[in-house]
C-alpha atoms as a PDB file:
ATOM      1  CA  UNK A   1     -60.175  84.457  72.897  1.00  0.00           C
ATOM      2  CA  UNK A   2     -57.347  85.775  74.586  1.00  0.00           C
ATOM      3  CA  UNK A   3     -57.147  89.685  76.547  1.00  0.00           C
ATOM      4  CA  UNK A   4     -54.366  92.100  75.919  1.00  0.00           C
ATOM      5  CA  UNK A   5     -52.666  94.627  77.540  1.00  0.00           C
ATOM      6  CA  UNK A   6     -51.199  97.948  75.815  1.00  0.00           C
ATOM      7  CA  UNK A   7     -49.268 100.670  76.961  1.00  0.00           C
ATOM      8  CA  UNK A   8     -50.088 104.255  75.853  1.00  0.00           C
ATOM      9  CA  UNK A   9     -48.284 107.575  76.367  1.00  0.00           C
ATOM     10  CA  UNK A  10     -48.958 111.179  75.493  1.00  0.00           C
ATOM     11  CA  UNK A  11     -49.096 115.115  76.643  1.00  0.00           C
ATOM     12  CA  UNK A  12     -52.908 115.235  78.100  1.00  0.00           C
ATOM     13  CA  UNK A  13     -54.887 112.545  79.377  1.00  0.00           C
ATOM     14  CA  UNK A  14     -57.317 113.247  76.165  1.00  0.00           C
ATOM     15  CA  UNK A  15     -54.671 112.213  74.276  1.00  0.00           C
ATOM     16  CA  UNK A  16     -54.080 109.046  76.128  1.00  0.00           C
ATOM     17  CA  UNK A  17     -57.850 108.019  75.472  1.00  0.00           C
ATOM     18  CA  UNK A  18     -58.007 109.093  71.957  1.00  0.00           C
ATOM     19  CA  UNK A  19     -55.277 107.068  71.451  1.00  0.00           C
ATOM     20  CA  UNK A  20     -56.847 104.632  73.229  1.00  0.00           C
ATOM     21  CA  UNK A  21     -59.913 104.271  71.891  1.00  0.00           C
ATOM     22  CA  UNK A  22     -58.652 104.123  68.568  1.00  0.00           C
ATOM     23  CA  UNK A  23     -56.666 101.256  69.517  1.00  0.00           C
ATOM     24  CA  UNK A  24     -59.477  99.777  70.569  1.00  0.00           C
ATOM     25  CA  UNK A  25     -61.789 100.524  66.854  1.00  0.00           C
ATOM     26  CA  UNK A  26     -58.736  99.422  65.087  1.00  0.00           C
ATOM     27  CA  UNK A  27     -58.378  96.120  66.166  1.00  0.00           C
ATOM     28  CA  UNK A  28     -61.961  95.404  66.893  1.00  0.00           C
ATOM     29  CA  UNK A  29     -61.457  95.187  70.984  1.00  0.00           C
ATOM     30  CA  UNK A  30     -63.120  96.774  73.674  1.00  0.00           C
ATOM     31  CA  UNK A  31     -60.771  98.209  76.404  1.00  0.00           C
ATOM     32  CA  UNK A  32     -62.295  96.661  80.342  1.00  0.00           C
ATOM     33  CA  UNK A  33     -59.320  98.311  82.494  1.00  0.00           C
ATOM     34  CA  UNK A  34     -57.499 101.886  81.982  1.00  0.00           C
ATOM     35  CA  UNK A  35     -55.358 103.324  84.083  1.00  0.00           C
ATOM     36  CA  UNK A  36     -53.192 106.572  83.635  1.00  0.00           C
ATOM     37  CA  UNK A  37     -50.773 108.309  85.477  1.00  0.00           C
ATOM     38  CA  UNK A  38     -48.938 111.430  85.520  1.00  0.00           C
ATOM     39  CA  UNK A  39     -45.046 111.555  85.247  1.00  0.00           C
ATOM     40  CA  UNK A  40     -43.419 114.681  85.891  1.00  0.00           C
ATOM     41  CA  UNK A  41     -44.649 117.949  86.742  1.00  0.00           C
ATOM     42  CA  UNK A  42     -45.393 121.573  84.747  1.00  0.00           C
ATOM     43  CA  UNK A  43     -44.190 121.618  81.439  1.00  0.00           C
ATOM     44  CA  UNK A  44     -42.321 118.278  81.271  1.00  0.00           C
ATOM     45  CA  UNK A  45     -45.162 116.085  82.342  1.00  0.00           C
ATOM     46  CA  UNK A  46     -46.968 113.375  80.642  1.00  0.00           C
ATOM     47  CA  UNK A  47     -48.942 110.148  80.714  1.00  0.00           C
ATOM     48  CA  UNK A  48     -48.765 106.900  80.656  1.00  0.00           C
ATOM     49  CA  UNK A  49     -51.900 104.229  80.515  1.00  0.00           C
ATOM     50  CA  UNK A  50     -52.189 100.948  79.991  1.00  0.00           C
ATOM     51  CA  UNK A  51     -55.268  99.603  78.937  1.00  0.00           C
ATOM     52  CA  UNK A  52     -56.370  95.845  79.063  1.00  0.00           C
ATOM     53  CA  UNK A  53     -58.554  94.771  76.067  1.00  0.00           C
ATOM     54  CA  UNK A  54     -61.098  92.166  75.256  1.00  0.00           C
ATOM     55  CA  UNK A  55     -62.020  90.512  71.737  1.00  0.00           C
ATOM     56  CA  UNK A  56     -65.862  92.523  70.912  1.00  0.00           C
ATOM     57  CA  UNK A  57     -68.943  90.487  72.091  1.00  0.00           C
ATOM     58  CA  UNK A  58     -70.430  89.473  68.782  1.00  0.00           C
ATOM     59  CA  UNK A  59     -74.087  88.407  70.272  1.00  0.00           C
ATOM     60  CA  UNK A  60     -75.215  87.010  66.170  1.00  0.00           C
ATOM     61  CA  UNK A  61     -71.949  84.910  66.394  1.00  0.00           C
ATOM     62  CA  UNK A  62     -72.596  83.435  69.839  1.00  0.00           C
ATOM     63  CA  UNK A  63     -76.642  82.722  68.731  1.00  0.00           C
ATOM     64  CA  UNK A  64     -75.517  81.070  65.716  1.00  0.00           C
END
């Protein structure tokens, strides 16, 4: 199975790892590498992340 990267942007970092983690539920990966950054500064800054992701360890499938 095959990692993927995503890129993510919003107004808090929270928001970047909600968004991130939902990602992650969604399409039934767990993220291994996040990384976020600020751009800007004051009122106009956000942030960006980009999160790699790896297909869920399914231990019953690998037993089976």
């Amino acid at each position: 199975m095959l990692n993927e990267a995503v890129g993510f942007s919003g107004d808090s970092v929270e928001a970047v790892s909600m968004a991130i983690n939902r990602y992650g539920r969604e399409a039934g990966m767990e993220p291994i590498s996040v990384t976020v950054t600020q751009e800007g500064s004051g009122a106009s800054s956000f942030f960006r992340g980009i999160a790699v992701f790896t297909p869920e360890y399914d231990e019953e499938a690998e037993q089976g």
